[in-house]
Protein backbone atom coordinates (compact mmCIF):
# COMPACT_ATOMS: atom_id res chain seq x y z
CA UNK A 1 18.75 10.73 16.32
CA UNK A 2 17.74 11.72 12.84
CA UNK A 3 20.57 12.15 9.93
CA UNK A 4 20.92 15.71 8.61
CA UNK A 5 19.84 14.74 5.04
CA UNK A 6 16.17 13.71 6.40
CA UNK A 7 14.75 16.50 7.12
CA UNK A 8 11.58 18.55 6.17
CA UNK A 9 10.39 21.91 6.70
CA UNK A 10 7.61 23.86 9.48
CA UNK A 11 5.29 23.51 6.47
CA UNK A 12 5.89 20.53 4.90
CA UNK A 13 4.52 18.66 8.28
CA UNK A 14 1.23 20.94 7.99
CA UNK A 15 0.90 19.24 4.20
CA UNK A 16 1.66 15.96 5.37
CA UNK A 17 -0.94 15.89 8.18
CA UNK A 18 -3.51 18.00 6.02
CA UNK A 19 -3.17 15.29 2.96
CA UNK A 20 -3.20 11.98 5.62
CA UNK A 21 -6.01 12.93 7.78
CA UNK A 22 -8.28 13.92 4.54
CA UNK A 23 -7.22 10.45 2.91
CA UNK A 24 -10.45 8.14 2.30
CA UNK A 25 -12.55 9.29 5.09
CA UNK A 26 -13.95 11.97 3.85
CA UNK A 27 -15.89 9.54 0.84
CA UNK A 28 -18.54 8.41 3.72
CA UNK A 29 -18.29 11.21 6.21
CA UNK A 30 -21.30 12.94 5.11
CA UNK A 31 -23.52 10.48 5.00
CA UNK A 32 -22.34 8.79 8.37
CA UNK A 33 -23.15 11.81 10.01
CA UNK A 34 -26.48 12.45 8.10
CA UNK A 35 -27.88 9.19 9.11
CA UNK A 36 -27.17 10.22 12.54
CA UNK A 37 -27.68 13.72 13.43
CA UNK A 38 -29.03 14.72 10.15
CA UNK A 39 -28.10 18.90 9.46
CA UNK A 40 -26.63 19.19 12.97
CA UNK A 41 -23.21 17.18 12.04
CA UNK A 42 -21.50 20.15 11.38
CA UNK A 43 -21.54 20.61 15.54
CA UNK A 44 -19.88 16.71 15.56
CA UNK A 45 -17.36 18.06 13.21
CA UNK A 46 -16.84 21.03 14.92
CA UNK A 47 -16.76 19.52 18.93
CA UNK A 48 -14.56 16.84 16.88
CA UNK A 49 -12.06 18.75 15.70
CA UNK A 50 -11.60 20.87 19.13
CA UNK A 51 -10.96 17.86 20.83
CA UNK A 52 -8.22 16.95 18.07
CA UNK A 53 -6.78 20.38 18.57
CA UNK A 54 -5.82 19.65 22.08
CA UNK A 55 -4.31 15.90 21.42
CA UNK A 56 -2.52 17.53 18.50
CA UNK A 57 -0.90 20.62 21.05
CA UNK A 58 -0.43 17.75 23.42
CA UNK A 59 1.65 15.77 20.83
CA UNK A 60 3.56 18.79 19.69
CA UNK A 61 4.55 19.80 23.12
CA UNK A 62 5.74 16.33 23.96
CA UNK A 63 7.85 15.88 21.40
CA UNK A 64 9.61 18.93 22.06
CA UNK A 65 10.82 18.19 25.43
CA UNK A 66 12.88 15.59 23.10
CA UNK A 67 14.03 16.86 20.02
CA UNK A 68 15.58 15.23 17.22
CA UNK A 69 13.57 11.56 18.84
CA UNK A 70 10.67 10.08 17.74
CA UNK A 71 7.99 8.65 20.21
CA UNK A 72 9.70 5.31 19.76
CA UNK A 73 13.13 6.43 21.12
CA UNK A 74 11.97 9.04 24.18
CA UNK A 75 9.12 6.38 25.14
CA UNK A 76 12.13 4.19 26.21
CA UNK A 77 12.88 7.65 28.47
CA UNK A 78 9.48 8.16 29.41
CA UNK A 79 8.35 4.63 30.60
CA UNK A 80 10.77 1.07 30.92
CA UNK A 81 11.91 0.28 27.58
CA UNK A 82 9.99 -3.35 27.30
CA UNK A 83 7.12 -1.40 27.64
CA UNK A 84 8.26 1.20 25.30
CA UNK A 85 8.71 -2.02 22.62
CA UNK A 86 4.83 -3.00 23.29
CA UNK A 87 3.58 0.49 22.59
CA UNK A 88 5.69 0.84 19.52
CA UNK A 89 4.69 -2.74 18.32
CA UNK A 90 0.97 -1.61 18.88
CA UNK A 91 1.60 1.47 16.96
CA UNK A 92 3.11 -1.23 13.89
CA UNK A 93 0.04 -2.70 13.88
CA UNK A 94 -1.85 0.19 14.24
CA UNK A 95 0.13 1.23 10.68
CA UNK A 96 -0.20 -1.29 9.10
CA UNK A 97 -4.23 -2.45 9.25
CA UNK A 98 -5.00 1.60 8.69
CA UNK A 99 -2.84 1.07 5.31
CA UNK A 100 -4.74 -2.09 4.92
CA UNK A 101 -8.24 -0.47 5.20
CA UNK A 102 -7.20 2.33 3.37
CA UNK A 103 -5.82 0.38 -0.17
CA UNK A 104 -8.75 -1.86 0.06
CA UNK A 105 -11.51 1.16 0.07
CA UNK A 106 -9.17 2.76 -2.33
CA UNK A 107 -9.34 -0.37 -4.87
CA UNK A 108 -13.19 -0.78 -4.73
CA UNK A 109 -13.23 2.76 -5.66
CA UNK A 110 -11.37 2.75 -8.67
CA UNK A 111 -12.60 -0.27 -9.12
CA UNK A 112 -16.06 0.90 -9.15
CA UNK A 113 -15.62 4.43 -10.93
CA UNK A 114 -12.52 3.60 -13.37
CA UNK A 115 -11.27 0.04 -13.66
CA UNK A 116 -14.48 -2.37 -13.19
CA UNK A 117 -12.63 -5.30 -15.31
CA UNK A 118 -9.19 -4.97 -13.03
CA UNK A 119 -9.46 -7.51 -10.12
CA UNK A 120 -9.51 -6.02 -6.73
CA UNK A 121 -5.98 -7.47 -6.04
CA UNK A 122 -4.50 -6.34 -9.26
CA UNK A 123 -5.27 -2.43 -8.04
CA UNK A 124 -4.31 -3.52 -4.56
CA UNK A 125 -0.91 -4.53 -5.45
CA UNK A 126 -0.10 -1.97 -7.93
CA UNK A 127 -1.11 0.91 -5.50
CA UNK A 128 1.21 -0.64 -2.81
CA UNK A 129 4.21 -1.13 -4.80
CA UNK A 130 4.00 2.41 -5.85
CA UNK A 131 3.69 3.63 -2.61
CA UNK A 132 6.55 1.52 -1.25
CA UNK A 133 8.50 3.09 -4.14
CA UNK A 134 8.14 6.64 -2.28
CA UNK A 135 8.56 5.37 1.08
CA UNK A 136 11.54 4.01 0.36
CA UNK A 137 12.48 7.63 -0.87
CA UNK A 138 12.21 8.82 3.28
CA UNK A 139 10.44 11.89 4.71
CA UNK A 140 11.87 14.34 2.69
CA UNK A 141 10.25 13.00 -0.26
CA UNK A 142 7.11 12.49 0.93
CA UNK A 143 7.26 15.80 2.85
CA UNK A 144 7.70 17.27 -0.94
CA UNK A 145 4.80 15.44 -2.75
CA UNK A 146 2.49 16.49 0.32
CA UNK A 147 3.58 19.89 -0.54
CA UNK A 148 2.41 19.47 -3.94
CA UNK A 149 -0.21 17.49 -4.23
CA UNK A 150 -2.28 19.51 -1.83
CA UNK A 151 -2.75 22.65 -3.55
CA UNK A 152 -3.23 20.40 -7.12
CA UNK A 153 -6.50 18.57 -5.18
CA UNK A 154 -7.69 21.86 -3.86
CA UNK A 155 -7.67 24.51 -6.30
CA UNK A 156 -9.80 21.98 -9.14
CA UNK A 157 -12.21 21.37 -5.99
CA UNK A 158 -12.71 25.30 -5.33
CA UNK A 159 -13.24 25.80 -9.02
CA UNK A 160 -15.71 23.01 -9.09
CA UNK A 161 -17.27 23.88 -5.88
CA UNK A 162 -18.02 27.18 -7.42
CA UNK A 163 -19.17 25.63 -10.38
CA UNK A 164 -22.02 23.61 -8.62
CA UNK A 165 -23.12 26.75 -6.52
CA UNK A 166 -26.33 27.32 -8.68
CA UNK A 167 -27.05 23.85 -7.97
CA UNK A 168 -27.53 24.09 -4.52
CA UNK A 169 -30.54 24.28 -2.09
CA UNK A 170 -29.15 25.39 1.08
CA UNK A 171 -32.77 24.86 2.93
CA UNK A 172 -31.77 21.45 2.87
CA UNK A 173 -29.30 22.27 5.62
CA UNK A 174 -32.36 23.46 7.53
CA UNK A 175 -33.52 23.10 10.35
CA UNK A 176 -30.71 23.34 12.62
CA UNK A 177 -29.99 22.78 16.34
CA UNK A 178 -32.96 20.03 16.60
CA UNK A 179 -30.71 17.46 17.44
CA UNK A 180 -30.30 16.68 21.55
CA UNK A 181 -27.00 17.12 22.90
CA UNK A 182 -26.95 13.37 23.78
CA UNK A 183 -27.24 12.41 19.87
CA UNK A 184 -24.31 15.00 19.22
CA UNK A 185 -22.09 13.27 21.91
CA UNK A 186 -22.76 9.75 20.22
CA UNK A 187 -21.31 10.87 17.13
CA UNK A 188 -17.93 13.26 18.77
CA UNK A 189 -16.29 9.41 18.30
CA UNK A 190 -16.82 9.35 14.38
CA UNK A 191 -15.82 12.94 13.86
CA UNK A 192 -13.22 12.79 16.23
CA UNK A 193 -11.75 9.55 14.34
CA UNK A 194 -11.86 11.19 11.21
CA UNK A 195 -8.95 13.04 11.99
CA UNK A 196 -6.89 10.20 12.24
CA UNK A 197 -3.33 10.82 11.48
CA UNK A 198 -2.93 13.64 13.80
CA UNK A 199 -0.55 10.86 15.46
CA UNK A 200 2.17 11.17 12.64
CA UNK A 201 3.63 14.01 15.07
CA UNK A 202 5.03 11.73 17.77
CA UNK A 203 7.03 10.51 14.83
CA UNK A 204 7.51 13.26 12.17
CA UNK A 205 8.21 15.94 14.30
CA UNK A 206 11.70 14.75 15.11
CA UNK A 207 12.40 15.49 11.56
CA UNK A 208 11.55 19.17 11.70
CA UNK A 209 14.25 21.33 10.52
CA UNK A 210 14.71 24.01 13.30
CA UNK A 211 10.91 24.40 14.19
CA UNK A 212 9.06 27.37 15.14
CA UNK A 213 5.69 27.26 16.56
CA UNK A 214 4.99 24.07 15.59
CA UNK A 215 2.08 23.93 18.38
CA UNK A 216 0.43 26.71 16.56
CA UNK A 217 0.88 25.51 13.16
CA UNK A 218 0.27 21.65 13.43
CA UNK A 219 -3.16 23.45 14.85
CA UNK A 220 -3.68 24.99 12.30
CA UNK A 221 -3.22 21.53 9.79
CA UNK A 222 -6.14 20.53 11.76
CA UNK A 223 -8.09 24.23 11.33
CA UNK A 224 -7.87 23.42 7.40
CA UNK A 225 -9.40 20.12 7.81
CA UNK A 226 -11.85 20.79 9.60
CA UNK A 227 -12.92 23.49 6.95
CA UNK A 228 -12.63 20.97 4.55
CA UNK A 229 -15.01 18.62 6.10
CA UNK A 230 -17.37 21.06 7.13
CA UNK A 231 -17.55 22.40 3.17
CA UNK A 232 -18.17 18.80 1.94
CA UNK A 233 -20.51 18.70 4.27
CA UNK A 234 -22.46 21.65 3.84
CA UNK A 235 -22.41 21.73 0.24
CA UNK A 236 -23.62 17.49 -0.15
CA UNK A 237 -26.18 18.45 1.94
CA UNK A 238 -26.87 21.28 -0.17
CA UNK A 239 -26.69 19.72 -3.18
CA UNK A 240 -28.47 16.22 -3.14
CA UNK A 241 -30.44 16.49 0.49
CA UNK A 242 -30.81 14.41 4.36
CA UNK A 243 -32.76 11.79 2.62
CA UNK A 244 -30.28 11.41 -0.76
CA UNK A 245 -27.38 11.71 1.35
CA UNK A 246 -28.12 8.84 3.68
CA UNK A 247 -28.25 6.38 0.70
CA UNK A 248 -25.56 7.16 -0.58
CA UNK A 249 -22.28 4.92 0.02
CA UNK A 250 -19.50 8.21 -0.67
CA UNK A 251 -21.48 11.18 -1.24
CA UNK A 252 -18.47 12.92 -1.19
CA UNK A 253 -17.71 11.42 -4.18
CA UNK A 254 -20.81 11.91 -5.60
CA UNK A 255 -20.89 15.63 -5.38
CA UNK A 256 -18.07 16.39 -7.53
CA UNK A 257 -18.95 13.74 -10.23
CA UNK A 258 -22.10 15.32 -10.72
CA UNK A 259 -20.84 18.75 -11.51
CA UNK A 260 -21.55 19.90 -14.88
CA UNK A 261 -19.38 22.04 -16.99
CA UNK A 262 -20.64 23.17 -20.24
CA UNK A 263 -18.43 24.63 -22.78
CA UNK A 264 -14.98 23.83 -20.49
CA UNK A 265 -12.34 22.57 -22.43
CA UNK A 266 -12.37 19.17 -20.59
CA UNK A 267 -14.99 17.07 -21.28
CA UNK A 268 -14.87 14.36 -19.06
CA UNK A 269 -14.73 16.26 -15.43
CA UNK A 270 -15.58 13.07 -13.44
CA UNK A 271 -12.12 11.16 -14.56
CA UNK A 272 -10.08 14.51 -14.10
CA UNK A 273 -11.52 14.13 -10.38
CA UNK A 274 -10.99 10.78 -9.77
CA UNK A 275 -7.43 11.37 -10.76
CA UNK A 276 -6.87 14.02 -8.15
CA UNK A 277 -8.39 11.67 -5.49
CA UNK A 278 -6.11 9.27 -6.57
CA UNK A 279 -3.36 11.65 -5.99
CA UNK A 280 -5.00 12.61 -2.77
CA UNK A 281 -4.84 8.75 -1.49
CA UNK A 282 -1.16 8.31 -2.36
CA UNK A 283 -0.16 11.29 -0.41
CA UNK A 284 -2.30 10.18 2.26
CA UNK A 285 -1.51 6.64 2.33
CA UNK A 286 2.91 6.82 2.01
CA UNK A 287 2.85 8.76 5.41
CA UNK A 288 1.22 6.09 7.38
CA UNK A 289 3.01 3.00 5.65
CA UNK A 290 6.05 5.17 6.59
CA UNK A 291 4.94 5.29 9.79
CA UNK A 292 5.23 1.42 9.76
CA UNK A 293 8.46 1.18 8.31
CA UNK A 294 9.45 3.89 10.65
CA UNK A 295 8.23 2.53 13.77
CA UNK A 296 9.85 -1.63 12.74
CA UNK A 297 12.59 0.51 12.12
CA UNK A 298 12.88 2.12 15.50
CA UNK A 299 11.84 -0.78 17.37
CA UNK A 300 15.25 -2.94 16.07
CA UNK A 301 17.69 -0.01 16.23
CA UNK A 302 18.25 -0.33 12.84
CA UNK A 303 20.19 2.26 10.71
CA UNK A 304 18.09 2.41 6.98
CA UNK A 305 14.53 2.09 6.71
CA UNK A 306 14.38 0.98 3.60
CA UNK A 307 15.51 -2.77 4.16
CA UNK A 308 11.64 -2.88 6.00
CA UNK A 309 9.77 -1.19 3.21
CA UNK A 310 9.30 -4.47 1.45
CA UNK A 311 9.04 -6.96 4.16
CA UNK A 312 5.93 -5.07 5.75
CA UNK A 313 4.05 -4.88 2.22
CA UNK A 314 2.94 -8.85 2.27
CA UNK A 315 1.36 -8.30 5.47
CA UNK A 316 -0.87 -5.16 4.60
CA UNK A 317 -2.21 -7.01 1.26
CA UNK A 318 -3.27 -9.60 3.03
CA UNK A 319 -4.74 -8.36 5.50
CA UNK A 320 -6.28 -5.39 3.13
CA UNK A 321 -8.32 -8.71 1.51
CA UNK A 322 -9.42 -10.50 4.91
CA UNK A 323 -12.92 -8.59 4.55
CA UNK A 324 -15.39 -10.34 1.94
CA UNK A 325 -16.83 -7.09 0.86
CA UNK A 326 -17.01 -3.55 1.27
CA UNK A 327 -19.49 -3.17 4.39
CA UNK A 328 -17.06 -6.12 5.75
CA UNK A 329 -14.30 -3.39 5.29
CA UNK A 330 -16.14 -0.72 6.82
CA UNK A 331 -17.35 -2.72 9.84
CA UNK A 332 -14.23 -4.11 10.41
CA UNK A 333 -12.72 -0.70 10.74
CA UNK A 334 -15.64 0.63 12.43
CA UNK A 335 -14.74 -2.06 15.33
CA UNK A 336 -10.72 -1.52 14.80
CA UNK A 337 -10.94 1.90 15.52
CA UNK A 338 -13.16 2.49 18.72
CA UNK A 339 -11.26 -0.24 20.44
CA UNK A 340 -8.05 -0.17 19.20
CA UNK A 341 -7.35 3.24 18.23
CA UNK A 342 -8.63 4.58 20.87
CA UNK A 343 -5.47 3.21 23.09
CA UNK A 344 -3.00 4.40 20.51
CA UNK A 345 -4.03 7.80 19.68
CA UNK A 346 -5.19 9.22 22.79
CA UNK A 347 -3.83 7.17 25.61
CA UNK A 348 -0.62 6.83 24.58
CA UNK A 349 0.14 10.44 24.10
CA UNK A 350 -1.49 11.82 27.36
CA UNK A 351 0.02 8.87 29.42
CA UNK A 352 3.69 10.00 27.92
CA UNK A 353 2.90 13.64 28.58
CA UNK A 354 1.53 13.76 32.20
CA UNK A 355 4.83 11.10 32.93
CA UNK A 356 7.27 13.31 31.09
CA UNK A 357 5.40 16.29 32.85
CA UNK A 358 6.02 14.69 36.71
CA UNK A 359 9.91 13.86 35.71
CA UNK A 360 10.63 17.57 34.56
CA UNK A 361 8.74 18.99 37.94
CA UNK A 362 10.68 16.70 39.94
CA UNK A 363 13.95 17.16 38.47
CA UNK A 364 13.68 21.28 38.70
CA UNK A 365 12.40 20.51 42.90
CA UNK A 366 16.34 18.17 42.27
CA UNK A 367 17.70 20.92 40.54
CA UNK A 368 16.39 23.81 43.23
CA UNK A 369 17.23 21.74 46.28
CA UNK A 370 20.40 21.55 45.27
């Protein structure tokens, strides 16, 4: 069960998943999906996102038939508990090599746009320290900084998105609907994995204080992303073109360093914008190392968390510098999560939820024959 001073609000979980899911993935998105559906991967995003929607109501609804127990504990109700361990060791692992991938892409960034002399472990290091500084803080804290990062990212971006409106050359988004419906299907996996971090309900939502159409709202987390990722997409497109776009490494990126503001009082636009998406990253990446520390923590019965913040830190930088390069990085997650992934964040859940399902229908048939 979950202490009463670890707790975070109906909203604060809609932050949290709004700020994970976003995280680095949205740097390549656009041009992933240029390369191969060209204007029509606002339908992947789209079909993506639906299919997220029902894993996410799925999730939510599971986890209240236990409250106050995270997937760790009530898989030990759902299934035998040594396979309950397995599952929650995969989902360790699972934790930590997303945190891995996520620091590394995050150093070659700033390495790239802000710190070109600082060696890639240097940025590593220093990233993951901080973040084990706020994990060690619990939910509640990271449930807060969600809560305020968010809006600090978004408003700059609308203002700057409104900024680089004259820029754009929407025929670039044209034509639309000449891609087959086989293409489309081939790229529901990318979009679909872009949303990764819908899973942090399984474990967050036992922290919910009193919630209230959670179903409804953790839905709607995955509404805002989707907007989001459709407005990144539709204005890169926009902005730079198909044929731009697919050379590009994070066109996302891209975009808002090329906006121009004459005559505003800040000069240098492109570092104020890296330092939001630096802000953006830590709020994405604290959830999902807590989800590490969180699971370890489960998994041994233990009372405090934070005697596993440190331990599991070692094994994400190393592992965050097994690839050579960056397309080593990207292929390596590429491969990660279509095979891995795929176990944890959609079998798992429906598995626990058509068991959990059976064992309430047969205990109300108990319950009405007796």
């Amino acid at each position: 069960m979950i202490g009463g001073n670890d707790k975070i609000s109906n909203s604060q979980i809609v932050f949290i998943l709004i700020t994970t899911i976003v995280g680095v993935g949205i740097l390549s998105l656009p041009s992933a999906l240029v390369e191969r559906v060209g204007s029509d991967g606002w339908i992947s995003i789209i079909i993506g996102s639906i299919l997220v929607s029902i894993l996410v109501a799925i999730a939510t609804i599971l986890t209240s038939y236990y409250p106050g127990k995270t997937v760790i504990e009530f898989g030990r109700e759902i299934v035998s508990t040594p396979v309950s361990d397995i599952i929650s060791f995969l989902f360790i692992v699972y934790f930590v090599v997303i945190s891995a991938f996520t620091v590394r892409i995050f150093a070659e960034v700033v390495k790239m746009f802000l710190l070109d002399k600082t060696p890639t472990e240097v940025i590593i290091m220093t990233m993951l320290f901080t973040v084990a500084y706020i994990v060690r803080g619990g939910i509640e804290g990271i449930g807060r900084m969600a809560e305020i990062i968010l809006p600090v990212v978004i408003l700059p971006l609308l203002l700057l998105f409104i900024a680089i409106i004259p820029d754009l050359d929407f025929t670039n988004l044209l034509p639309v609907f000449r891609t087959s419906f086989t293409d489309i299907v081939k790229t529901i996996p990318l979009t679909f994995f872009s949303f990764m971090g819908y899973e942090l309900i399984l474990f967050f939502m036992a922290y919910v204080d009193k919630p209230k159409n959670s179903t409804a709202k953790n839905i709607a987390a995955i509404v805002i992303v989707t907007l989001i990722y459709l407005i990144f997409f539709t204005v890169t497109l926009a902005r730079f073109g198909q044929n731009e776009v697919r050379d590009l490494l994070w066109p996302s990126l891209s975009l808002v360093r090329s906006v121009d503001l004459p005559g505003f009082f800040i000069e240098n636009v492109e570092a104020v914008v890296m330092g939001l998406w630096v802000l953006n990253v830590f709020a994405s990446l604290s959830p999902v190392y807590y989800g590490a520390v969180l699971t370890l923590t489960k998994l041994l019965r233990a009372n405090e968390h934070k005697y596993f913040v440190l331990p599991l830190l070692p094994f994400i930088y190393i592992l965050s510098l097994v690839p050579d390069n960056l397309a080593s990085v990207y292929t390596m997650m590429d491969m990660f999560i279509y095979y891995y992934t795929t176990i944890i964040l959609i079998g798992v859940p429906i598995l626990y939820f058509i068991i959990s399902l059976f064992k309430k229908a047969n205990k109300k048939g108990v319950g009405s024959n007796g």
